[in-house]
Protein backbone atom coordinates (compact mmCIF):
# COMPACT_ATOMS: atom_id res chain seq x y z
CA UNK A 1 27.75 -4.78 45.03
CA UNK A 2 24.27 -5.41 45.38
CA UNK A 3 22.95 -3.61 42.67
CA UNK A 4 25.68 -5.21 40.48
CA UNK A 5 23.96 -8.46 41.21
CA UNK A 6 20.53 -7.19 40.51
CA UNK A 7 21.61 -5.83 37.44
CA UNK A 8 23.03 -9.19 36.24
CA UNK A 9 19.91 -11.31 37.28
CA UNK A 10 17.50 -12.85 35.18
CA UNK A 11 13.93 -12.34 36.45
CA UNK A 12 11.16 -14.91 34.76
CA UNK A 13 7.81 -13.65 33.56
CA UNK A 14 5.94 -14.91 37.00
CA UNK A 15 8.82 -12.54 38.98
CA UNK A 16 7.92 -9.58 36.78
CA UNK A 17 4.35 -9.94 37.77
CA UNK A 18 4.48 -11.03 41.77
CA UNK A 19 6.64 -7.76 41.65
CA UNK A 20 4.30 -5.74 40.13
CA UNK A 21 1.68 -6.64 41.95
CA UNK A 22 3.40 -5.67 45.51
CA UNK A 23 4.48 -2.59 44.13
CA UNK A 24 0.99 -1.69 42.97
CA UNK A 25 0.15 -3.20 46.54
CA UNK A 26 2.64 -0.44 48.66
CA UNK A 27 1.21 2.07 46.32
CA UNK A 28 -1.98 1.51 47.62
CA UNK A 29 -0.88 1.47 51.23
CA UNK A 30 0.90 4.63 50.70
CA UNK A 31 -2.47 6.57 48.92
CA UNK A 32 -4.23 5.43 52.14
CA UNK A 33 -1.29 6.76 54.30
CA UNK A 34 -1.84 10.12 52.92
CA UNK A 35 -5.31 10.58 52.61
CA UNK A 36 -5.06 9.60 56.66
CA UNK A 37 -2.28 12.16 57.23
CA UNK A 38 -4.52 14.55 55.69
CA UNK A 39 -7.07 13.69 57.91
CA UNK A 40 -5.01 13.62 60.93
CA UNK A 41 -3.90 17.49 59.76
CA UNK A 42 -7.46 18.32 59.86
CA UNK A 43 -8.20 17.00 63.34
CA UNK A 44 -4.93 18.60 64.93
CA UNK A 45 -6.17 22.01 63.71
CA UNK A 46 -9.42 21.37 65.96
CA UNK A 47 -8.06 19.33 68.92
CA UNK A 48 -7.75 21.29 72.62
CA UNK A 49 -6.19 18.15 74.25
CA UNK A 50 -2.05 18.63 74.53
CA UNK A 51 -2.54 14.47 74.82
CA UNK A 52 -4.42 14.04 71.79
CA UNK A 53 -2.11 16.21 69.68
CA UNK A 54 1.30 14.61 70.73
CA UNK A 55 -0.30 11.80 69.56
CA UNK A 56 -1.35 12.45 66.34
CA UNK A 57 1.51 14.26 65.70
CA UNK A 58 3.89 11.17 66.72
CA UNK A 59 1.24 9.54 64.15
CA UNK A 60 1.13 12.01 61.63
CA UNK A 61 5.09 12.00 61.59
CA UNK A 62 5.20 8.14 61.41
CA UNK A 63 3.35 8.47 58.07
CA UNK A 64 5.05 11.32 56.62
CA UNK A 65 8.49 9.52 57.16
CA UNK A 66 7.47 5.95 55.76
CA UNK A 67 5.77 7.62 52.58
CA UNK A 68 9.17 9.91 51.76
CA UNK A 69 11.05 6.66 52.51
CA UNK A 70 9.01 4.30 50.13
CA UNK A 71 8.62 7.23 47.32
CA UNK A 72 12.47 7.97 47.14
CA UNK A 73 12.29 4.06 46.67
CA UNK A 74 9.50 4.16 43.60
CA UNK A 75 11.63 6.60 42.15
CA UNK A 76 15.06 4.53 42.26
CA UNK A 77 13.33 1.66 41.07
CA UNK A 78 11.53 3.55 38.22
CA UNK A 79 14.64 4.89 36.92
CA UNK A 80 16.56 1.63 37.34
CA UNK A 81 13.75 0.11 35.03
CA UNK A 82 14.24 2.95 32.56
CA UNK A 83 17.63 2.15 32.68
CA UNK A 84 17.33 -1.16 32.19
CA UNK A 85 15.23 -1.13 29.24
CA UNK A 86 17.27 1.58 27.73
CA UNK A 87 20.44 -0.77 27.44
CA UNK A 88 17.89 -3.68 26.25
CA UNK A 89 17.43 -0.98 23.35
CA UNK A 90 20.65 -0.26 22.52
CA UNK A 91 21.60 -3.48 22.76
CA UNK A 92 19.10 -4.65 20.89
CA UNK A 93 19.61 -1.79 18.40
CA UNK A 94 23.66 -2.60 18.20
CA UNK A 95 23.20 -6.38 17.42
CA UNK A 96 20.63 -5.57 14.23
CA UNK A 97 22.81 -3.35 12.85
CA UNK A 98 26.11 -5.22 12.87
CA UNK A 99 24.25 -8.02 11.02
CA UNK A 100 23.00 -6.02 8.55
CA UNK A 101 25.72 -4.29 7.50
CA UNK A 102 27.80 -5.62 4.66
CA UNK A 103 31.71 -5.92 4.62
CA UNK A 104 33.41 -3.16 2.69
CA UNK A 105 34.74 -4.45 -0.33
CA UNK A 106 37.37 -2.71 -2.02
């Protein structure tokens, strides 16, 4: 139901942008995420503390989880947007041939 309504919204110019800017926004969050898992990999390989590793593993798994979750989300939205501008095409396409035809006269 809720993607029907999405789907039948009309988003202004200024909505476009404010929503490309916080995606590019989480994007950035999530690059930073996983650089810092990488580093927290690194440091687990040299830690001797059992407290230290639980942790960073508790961390490490807290990052891994919120990047899957936000990625599977990028991808939905990117192929909604395909899909979106794919019917704007045909649609498009449809209405500029059916005024350019001309009636068959016989």
């Amino acid at each position: 139901m809720a993607l029907a309504k999405i789907y039948k919204m009309k988003f202004s110019k200024k909505t476009g942008f404010i929503s490309f800017i916080v995606f590019i926004f989480i994007n950035v969050i999530v690059f930073y995420l996983i650089r810092e898992s990488i580093r927290i990999s690194d440091t687990l390989e040299h830690a001797e503390n059992d407290e230290l590793i639980k942790t960073l593993e508790n961390k490490q798994l807290f990052i891994e989880i919120f990047t899957s979750i936000f990625l599977i989300i990028e991808i939905t939205v990117i192929l909604f947007i395909i899909f979106l501008i794919t019917k704007y095409i045909f649609k498009f396409l449809k209405t500029s041939i059916t005024q350019h035809q001309t009636p068959n006269i016989k």
